[in-house]
Protein backbone atom coordinates (compact mmCIF):
# COMPACT_ATOMS: atom_id res chain seq x y z
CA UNK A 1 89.77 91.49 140.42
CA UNK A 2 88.26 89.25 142.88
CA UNK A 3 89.35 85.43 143.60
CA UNK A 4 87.36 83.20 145.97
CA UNK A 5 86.51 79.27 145.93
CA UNK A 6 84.89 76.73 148.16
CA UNK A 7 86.30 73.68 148.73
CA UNK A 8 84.59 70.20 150.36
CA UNK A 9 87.02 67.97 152.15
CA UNK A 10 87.13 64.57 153.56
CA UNK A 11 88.03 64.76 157.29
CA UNK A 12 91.50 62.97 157.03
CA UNK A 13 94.82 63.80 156.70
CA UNK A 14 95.52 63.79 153.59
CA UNK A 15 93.25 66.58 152.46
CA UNK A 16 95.18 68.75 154.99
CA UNK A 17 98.20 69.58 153.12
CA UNK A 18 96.30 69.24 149.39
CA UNK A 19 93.88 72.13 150.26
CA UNK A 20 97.22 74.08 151.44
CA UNK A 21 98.49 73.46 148.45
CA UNK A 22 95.70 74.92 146.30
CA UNK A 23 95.36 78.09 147.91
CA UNK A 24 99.56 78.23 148.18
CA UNK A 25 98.84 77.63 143.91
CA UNK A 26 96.47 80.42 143.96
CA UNK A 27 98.63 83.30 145.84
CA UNK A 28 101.53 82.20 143.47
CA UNK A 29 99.71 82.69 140.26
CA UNK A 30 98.23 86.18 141.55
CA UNK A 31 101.47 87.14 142.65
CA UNK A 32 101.26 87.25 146.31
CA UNK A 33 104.69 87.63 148.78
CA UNK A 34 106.07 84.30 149.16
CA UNK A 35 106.48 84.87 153.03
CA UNK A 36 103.19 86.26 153.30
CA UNK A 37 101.63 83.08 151.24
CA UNK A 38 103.55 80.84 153.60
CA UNK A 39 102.02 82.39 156.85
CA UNK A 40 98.58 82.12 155.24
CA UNK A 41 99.63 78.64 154.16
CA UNK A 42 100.55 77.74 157.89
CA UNK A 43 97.67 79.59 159.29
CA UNK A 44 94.98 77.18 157.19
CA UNK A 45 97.18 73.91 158.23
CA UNK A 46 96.69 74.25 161.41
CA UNK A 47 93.28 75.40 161.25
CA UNK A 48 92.29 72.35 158.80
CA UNK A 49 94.34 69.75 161.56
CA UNK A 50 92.06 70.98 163.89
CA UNK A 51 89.44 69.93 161.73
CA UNK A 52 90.49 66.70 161.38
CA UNK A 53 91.77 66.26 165.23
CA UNK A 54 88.79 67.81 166.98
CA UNK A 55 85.43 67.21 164.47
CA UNK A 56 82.81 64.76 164.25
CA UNK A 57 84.65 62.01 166.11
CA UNK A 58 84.80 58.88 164.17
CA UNK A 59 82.04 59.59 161.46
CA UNK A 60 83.89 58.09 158.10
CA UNK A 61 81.93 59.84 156.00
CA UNK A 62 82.49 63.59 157.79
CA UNK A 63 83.85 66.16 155.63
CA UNK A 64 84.56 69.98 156.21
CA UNK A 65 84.78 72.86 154.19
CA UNK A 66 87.06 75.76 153.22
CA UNK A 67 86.69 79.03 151.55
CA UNK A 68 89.16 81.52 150.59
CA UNK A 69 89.39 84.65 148.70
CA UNK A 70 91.48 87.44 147.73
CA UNK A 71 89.70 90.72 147.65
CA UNK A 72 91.62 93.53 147.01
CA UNK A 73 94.88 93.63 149.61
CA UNK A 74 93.03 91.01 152.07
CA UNK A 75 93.21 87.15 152.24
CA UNK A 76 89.87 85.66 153.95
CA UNK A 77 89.87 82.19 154.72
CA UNK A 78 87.04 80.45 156.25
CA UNK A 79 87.29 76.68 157.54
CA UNK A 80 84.01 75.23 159.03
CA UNK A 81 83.27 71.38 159.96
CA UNK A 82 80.32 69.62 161.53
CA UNK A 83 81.50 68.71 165.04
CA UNK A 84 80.10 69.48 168.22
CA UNK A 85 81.47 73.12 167.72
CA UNK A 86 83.61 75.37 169.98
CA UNK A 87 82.67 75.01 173.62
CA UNK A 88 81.56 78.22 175.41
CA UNK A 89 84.87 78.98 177.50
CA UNK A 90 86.90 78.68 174.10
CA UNK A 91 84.47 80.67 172.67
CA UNK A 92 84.44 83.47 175.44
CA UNK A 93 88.18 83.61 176.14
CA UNK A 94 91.48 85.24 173.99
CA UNK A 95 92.84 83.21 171.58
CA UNK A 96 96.34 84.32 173.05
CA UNK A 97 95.03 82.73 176.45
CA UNK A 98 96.82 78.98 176.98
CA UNK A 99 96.06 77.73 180.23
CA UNK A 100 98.77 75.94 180.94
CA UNK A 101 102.55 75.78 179.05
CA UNK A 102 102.18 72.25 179.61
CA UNK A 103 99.08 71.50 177.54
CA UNK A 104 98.62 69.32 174.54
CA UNK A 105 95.98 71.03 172.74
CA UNK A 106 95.44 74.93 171.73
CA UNK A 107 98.14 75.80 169.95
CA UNK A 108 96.94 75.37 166.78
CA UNK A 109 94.81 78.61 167.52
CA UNK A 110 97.58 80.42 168.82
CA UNK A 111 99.97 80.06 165.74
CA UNK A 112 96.68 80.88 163.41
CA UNK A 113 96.51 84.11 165.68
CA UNK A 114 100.27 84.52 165.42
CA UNK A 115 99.98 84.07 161.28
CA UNK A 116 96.80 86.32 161.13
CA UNK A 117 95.99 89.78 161.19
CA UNK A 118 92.38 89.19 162.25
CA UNK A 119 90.87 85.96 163.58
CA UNK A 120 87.54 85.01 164.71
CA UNK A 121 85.88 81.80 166.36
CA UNK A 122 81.98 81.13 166.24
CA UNK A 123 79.70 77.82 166.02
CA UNK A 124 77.82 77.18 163.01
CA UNK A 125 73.99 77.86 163.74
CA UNK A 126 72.91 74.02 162.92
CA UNK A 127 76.28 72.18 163.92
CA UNK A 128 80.20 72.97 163.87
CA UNK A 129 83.08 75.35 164.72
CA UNK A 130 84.20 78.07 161.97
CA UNK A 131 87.70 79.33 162.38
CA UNK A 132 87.50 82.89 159.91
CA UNK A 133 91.30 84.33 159.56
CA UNK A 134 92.40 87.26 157.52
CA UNK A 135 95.67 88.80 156.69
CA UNK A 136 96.66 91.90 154.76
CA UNK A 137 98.63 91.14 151.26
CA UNK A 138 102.10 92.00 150.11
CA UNK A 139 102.66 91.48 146.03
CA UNK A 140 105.53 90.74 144.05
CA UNK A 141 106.82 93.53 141.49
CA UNK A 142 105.42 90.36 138.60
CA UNK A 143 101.61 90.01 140.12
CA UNK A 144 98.77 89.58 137.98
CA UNK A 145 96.64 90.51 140.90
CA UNK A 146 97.78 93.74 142.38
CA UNK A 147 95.32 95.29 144.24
């Protein structure tokens, strides 16, 4: 069985930890490892603060969108906004690469790539940055999902 949903979400705060907390509902219910549902969890925070940090500057009506699914033993989660998109060095370097251990931004990337088993940066083709993650899935001995 196959899960996936799409999700729109006003840029603020709020919507940061209530999208978390759907797709931390969903792995539950299936039956997914609680620490493996936590690093997922994590991994879309940060990816979703980004969002609201770094998009669309101070458009009140911005929004951005996430999908997830579980297909088979993989998580895919997809979170896409309408900013001015990845610039081409962030783009064309390693995640793992912080430029300095002094900087206030960038870290949000590393502890997705730290959370992750796969992660992948790109611009949207008409506007916006889409962080793609995936992870591999542990299940409890209870799942209604097992792959």
């Amino acid at each position: 069985m196959d899960m996936r949903w799409t999700v729109h979400l006003p840029r603020e705060t709020a919507s940061v930890p209530m999208v978390r907390r759907l797709l931390m509902g969903a792995m539950e219910t299936a039956g997914v490892d609680p620490g493996v549902a936590a690093e997922i969890g994590l991994a879309l925070s940060e990816a979703c603060a980004n969002v609201v940090e770094h998009a669309e500057g101070t458009n009140p009506e911005a929004e951005f969108e996430v999908k997830a699914g579980i297909t088979g033993n993989r998580c895919r989660v997809e979170v896409s906004d309408t900013g001015p998109g990845f610039t081409p060095e962030r783009l064309s370097s390693p995640l793992h690469h912080v430029t300095s251990t002094g900087a206030e931004n960038g870290r949000g990337l590393l502890l997705i790539e730290a959370m992750s088993d796969r992660v992948q940066l790109r611009n949207h083709p008409r506007k916006g940055a889409v962080i793609r993650f995936e992870k591999s899935l542990r299940w409890r001995k209870d799942a209604l999902l097992p792959a």
